[in-house]
Protein backbone atom coordinates (compact mmCIF):
# COMPACT_ATOMS: atom_id res chain seq x y z
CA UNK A 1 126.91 133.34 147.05
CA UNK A 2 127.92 130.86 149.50
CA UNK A 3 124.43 129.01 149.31
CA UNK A 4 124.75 128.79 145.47
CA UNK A 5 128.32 127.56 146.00
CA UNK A 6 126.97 124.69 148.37
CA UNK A 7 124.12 124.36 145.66
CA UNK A 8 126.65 124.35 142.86
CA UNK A 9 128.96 121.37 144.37
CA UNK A 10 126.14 118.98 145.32
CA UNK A 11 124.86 119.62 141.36
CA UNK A 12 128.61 118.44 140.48
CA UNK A 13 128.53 115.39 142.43
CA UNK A 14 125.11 114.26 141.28
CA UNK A 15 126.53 114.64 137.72
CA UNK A 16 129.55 112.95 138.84
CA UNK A 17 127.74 109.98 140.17
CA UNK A 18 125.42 109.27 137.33
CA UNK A 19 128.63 109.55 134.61
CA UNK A 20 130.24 106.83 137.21
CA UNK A 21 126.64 104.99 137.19
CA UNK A 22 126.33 104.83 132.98
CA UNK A 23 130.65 104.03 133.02
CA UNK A 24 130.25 100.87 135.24
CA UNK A 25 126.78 99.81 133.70
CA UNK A 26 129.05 100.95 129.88
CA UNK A 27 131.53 98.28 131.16
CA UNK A 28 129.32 95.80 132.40
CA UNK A 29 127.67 95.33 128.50
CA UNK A 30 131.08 95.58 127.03
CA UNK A 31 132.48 92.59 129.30
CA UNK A 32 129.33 90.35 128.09
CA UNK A 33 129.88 91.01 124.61
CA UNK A 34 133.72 91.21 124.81
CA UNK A 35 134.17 88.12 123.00
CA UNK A 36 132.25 88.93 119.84
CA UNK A 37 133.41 89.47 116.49
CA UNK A 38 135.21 93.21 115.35
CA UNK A 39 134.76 94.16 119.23
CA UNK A 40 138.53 93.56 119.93
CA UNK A 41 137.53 90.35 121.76
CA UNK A 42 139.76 87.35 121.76
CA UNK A 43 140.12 85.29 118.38
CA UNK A 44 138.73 81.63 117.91
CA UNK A 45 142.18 80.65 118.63
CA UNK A 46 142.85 81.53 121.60
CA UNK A 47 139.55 80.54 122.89
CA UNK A 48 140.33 76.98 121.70
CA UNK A 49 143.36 76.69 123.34
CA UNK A 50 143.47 74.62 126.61
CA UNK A 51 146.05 74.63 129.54
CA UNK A 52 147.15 72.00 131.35
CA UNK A 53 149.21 70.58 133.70
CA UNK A 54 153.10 70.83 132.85
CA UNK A 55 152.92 67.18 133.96
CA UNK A 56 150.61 66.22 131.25
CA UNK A 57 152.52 65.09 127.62
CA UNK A 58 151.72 66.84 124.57
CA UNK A 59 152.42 67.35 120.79
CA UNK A 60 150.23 70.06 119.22
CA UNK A 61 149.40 69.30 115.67
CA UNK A 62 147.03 71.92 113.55
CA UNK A 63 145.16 70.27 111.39
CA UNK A 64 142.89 71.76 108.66
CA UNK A 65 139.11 72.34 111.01
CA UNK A 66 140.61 71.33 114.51
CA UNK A 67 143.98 71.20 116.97
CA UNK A 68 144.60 68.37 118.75
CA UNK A 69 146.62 67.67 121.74
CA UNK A 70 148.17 64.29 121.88
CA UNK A 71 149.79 62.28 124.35
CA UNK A 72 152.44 59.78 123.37
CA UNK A 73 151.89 58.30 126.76
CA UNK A 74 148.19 57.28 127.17
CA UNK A 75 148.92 57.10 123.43
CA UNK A 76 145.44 59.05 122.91
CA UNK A 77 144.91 62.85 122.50
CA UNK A 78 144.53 64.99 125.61
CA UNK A 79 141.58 66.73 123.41
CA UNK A 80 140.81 68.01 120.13
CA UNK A 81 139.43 71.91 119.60
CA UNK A 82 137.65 73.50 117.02
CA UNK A 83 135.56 76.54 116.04
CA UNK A 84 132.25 75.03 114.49
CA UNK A 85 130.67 77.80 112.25
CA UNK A 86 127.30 77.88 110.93
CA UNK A 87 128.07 77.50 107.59
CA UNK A 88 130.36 74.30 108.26
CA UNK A 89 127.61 72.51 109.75
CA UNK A 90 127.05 71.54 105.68
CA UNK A 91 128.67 70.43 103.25
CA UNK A 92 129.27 68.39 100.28
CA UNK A 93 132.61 66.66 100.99
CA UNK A 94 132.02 62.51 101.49
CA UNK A 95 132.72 61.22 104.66
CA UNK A 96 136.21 59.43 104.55
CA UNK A 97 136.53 56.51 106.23
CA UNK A 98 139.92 56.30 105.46
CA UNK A 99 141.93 56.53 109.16
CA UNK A 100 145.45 57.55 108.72
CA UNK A 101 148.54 57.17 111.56
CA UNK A 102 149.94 60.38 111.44
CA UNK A 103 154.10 60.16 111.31
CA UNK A 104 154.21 63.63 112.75
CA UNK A 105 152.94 62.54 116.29
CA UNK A 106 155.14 60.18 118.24
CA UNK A 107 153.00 56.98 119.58
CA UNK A 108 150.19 57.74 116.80
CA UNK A 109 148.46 54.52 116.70
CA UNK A 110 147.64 52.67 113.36
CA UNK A 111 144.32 52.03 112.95
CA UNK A 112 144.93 48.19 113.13
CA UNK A 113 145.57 48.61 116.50
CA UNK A 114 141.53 48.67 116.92
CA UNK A 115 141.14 45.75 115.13
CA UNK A 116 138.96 43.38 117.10
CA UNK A 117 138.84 45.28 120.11
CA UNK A 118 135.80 45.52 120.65
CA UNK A 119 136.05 49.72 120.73
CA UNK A 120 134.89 52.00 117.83
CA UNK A 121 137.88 54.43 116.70
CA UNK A 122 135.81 57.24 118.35
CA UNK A 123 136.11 60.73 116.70
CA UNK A 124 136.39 64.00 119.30
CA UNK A 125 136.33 66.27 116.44
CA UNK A 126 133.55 64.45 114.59
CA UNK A 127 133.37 64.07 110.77
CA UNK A 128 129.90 66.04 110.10
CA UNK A 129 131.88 68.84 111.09
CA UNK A 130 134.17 69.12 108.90
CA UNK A 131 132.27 68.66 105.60
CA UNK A 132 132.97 71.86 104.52
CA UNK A 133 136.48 70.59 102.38
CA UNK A 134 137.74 67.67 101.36
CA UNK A 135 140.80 68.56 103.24
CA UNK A 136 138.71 68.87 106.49
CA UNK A 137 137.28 65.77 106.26
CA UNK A 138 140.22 63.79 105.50
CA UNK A 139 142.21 65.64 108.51
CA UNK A 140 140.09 64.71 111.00
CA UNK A 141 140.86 61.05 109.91
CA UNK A 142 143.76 61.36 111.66
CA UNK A 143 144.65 58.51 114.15
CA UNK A 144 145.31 61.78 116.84
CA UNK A 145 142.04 62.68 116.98
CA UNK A 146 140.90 58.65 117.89
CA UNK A 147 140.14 57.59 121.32
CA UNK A 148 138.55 53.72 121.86
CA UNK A 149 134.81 54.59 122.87
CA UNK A 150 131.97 51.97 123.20
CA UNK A 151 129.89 51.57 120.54
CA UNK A 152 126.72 52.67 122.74
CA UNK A 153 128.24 55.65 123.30
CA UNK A 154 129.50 56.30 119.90
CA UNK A 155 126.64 55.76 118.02
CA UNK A 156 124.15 56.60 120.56
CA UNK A 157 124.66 59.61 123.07
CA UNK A 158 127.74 61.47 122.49
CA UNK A 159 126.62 61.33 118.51
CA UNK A 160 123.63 63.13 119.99
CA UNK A 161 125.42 65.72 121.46
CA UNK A 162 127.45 65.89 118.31
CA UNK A 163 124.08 66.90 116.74
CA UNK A 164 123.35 69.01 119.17
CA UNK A 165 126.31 71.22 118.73
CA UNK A 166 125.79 71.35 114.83
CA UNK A 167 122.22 72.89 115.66
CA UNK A 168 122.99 75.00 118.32
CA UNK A 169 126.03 76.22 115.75
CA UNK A 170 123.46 77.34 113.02
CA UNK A 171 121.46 79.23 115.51
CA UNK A 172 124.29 80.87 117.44
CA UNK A 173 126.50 81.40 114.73
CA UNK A 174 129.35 79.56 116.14
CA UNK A 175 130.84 77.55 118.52
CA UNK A 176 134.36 76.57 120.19
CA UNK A 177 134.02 73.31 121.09
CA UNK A 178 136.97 70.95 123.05
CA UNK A 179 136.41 67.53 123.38
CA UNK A 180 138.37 64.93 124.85
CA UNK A 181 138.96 61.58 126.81
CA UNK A 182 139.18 61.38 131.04
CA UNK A 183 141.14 58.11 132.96
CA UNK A 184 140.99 57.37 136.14
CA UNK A 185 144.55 57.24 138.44
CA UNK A 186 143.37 53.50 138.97
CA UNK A 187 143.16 53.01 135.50
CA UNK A 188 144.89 49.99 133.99
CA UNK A 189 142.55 49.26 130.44
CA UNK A 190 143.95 48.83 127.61
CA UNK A 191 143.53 48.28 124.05
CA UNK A 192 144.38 44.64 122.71
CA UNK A 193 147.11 44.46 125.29
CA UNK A 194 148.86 47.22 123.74
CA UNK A 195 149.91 50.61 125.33
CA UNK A 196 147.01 52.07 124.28
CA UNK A 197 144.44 53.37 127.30
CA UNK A 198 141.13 53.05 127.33
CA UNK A 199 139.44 56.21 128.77
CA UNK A 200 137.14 56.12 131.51
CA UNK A 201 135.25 58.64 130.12
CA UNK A 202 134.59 61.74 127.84
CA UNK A 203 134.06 65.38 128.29
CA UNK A 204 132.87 68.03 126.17
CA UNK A 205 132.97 71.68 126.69
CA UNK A 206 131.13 74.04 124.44
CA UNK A 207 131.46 78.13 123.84
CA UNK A 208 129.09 80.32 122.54
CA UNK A 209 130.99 83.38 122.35
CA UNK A 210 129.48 85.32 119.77
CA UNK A 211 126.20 86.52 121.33
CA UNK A 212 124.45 89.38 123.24
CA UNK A 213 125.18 87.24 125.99
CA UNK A 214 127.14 84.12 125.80
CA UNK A 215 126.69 81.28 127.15
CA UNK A 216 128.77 78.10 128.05
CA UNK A 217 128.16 74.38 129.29
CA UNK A 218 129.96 71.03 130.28
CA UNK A 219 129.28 67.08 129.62
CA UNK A 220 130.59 64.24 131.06
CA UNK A 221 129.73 60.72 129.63
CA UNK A 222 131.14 57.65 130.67
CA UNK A 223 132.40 55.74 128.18
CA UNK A 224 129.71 52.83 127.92
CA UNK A 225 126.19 53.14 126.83
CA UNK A 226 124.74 56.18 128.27
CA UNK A 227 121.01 55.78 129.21
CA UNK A 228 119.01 58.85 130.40
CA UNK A 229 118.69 62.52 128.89
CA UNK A 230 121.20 64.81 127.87
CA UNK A 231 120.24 66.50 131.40
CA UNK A 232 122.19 63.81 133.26
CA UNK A 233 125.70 64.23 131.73
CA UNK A 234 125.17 67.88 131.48
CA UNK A 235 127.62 70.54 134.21
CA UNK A 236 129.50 74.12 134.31
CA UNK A 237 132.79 74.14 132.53
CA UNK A 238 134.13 74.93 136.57
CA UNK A 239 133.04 70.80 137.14
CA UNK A 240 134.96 69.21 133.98
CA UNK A 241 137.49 71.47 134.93
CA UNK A 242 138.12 69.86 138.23
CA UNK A 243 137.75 66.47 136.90
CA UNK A 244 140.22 66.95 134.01
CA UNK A 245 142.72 69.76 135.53
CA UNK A 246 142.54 71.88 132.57
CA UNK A 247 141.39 75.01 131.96
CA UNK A 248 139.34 75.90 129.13
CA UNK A 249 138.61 79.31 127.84
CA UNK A 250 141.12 81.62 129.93
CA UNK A 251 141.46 84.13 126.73
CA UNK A 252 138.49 85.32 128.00
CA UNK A 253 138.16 88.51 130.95
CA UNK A 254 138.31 86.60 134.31
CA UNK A 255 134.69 88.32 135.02
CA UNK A 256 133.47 87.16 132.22
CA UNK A 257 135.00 83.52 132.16
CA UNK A 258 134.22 83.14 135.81
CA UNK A 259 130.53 84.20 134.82
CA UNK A 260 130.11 81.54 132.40
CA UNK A 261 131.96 78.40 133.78
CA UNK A 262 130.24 78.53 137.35
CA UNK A 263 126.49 77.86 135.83
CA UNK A 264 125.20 75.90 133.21
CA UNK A 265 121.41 75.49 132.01
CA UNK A 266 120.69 73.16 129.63
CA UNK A 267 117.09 74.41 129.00
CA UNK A 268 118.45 77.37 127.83
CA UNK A 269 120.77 76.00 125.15
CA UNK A 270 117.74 73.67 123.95
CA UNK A 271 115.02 76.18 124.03
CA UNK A 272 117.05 79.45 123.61
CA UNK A 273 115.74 81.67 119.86
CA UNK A 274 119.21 83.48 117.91
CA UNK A 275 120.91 85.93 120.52
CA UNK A 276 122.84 87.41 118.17
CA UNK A 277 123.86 90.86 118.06
């Protein structure tokens, strides 16, 4: 009896043991899929949200496709954020054109004020995106979601990486994207002697939340012609972070989030098939 009782135990712990083993590897594949949809993950919203430093000025304004954060100071936005879904990567509204100041957002600029800078009125949350209403197209118009970017960059490799994101979109589902400007402390540039800055430079940081296993990366352009591939401008979220101070993505679990933002490959997002679950 007392060698089947010895037996008996050891059978219990090696049952005991391989429960533990199939809970923590149970865990491990809910944190990587945590984030996607009808798995109680965190919403696009809270994804796109940013935070920064209580230092840093900010009106939030909603708009119909994005949120933007801007600063009546630097008299730009902090950043604009948006969820780009697959099926908004078409559609059949007309671009705009039409750039609005936006009364609800003190130090808005007109878009005179770019008159004959020199510097395109340089969309974060870019028009192709949000061709999916009329509304969404006009909205991202706005003045708030303008930053003066060189016309190399504008038309040459951030629209790129705009094009980018609208292809990685349709093959990953969706996106959260958060875009915005960067200025040096020694920073004194600005537009047609007004008070409005002229960034240094331009990050974006991009999400892919909604597969098997996500995936996130970083860019950095300055804000001039950018020669060179993509692979030169591209980081983990952890270096825009420290160049910006913000943090992007806290809604989701630390292990996860701290996963993500400490590596970035670039090869993968470019050569990557649909991960979805």
């Amino acid at each position: 009896m007392k060698k089947f009782s010895v037996l008996g135990f050891a059978a219990a712990l090696l049952i005991a043991a391989v429960i533990f083993e199939i809970s923590s590897f149970s865990g491990q594949a809910d944190d990587i899929s945590v984030a996607s949809p009808g798995n109680n993950g965190p919403e696009a919203a809270e994804l796109m949200k940013v935070i920064m430093p209580k230092n840093v000025k900010s009106q939030i304004k909603e708009y119909e496709g994005f949120t933007t954060s801007f600063n009546s100071e630097t008299r730009n936005p902090n950043y604009s954020a948006w969820e780009l879904l697959e099926s908004e990567t078409e559609g059949a509204a007309r671009r705009s054109n039409k750039f609005w100041q936006d009364a609800d957002l003190s130090g808005c600029p007109d878009k005179t004020d770019y008159s004959g800078s020199g510097y395109d009125r340089g969309h974060l949350c870019p028009a192709a995106d949000q061709k999916w209403t009329p509304k969404a197209m006009l909205d991202c118009f706005s003045m708030a979601n303008m930053c003066p970017q060189w016309p190399g960059l504008n038309s040459g490799a951030w629209n790129t990486l705009e094009q980018k994101c609208r292809s990685w979109a349709k093959r990953d589902s969706a996106l959260i994207i958060v875009a915005g400007p960067i200025f040096e402390r020694s920073n004194k540039k600005y537009l047609n002697r007004s008070d409005i800055r002229i960034p240094d430079a331009f990050f974006k940081v991009i999400l892919a939340p909604y597969l098997k296993e996500p995936r996130a990366i970083g860019f950095i352009y300055p804000n001039y012609t950018s020669p060179g591939n993509m692979n030169n401008y591209a980081m983990s979220i952890d270096d825009v972070e420290k160049e910006t101070g913000y943090d992007f993505f806290s809604a989701l679990p630390d292990a996860l989030e701290n996963r993500l933002e400490s590596n970035f490959n670039l090869k993968e997002w470019n050569t990557a098939v649909c991960g979805r679950p």
